[in-house]
Protein backbone atom coordinates (compact mmCIF):
# COMPACT_ATOMS: atom_id res chain seq x y z
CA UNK A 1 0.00 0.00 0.00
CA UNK A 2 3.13 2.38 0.45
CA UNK A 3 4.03 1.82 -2.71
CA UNK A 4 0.82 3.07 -4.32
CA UNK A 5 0.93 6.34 -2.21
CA UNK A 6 4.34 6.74 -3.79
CA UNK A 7 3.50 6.19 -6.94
CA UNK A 8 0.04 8.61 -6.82
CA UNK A 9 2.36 10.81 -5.27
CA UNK A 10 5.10 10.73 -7.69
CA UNK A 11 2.66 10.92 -10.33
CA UNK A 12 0.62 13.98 -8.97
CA UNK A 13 4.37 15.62 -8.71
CA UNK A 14 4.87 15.09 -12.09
CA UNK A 15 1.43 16.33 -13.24
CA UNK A 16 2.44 19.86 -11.45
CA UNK A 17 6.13 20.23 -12.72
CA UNK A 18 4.71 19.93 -15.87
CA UNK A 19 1.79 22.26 -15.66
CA UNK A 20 4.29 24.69 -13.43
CA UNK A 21 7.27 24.44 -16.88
CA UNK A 22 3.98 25.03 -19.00
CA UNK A 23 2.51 28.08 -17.12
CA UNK A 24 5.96 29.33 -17.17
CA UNK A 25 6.62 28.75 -20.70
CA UNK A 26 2.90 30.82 -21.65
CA UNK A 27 4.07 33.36 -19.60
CA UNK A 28 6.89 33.87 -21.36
CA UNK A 29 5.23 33.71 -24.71
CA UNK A 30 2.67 35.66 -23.91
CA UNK A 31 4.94 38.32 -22.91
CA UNK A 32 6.98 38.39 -25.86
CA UNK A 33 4.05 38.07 -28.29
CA UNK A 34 2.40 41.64 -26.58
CA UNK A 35 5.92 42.79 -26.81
CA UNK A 36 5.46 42.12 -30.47
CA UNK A 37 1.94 44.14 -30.81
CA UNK A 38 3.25 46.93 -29.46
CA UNK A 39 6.17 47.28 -31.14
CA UNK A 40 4.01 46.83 -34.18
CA UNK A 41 1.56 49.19 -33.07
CA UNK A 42 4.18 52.03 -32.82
CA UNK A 43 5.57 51.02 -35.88
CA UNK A 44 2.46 51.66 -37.31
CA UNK A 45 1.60 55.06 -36.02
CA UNK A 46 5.51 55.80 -37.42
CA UNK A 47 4.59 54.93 -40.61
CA UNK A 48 1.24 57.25 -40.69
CA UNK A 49 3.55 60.09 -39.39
CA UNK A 50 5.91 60.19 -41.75
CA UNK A 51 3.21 60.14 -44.47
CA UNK A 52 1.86 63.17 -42.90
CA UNK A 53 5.20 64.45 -43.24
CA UNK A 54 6.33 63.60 -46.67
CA UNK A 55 2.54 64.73 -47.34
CA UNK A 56 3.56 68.33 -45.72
CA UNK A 57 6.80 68.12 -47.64
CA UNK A 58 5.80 67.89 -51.19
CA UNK A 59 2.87 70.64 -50.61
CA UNK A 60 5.88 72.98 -49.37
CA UNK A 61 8.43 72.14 -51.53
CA UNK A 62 5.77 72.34 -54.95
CA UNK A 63 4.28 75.91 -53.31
CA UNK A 64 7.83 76.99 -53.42
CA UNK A 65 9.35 75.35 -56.76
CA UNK A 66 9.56 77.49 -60.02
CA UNK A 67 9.34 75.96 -63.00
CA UNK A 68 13.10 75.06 -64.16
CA UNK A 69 14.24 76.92 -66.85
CA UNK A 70 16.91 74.72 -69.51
CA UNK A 71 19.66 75.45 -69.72
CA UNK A 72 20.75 76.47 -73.31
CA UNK A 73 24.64 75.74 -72.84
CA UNK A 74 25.57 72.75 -71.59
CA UNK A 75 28.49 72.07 -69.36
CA UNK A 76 30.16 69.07 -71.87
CA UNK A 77 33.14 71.70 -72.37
CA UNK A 78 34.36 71.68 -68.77
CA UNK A 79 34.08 67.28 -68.64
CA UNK A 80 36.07 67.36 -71.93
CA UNK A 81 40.09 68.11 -71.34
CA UNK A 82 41.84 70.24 -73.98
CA UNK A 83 44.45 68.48 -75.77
């Protein structure tokens, strides 16, 4: 009859080292996986900002931009050396 008790308790032992290694192990995936949302979620609202901003840019940078005017000489003569 000892020997039953020992086994039931060696058995119940067992059952809660495992289930203690698996809550820890969900923990620490759990963790890391809200971890990952955020990061994501920041990354996100980085991304929509520097829309806005490249949004802002080209508004400023067309309301200030002249037409280019070409350039009837061209600057060949300076690439070429004289011989």
């Amino acid at each position: 009859m000892l020997n039953e008790v020992a086994n039931g308790t060696a058995g119940a032992a067992l059952l809660l080292g495992l289930t203690l290694i698996g809550l820890v192990a969900w923990f620490f995936i759990n963790s890391a996986s809200v971890r990952a949302n955020e990061q994501i979620r920041l990354l996100e609202a980085l991304l929509d900002e520097q829309k806005h901003q490249n949004q802002l840019l080209l508004k400023l940078v067309g309301a200030q931009q002249s037409p280019a005017q070409p350039d009837e000489e061209s600057d060949f003569i300076r690439l070429i050396p004289e011989r």
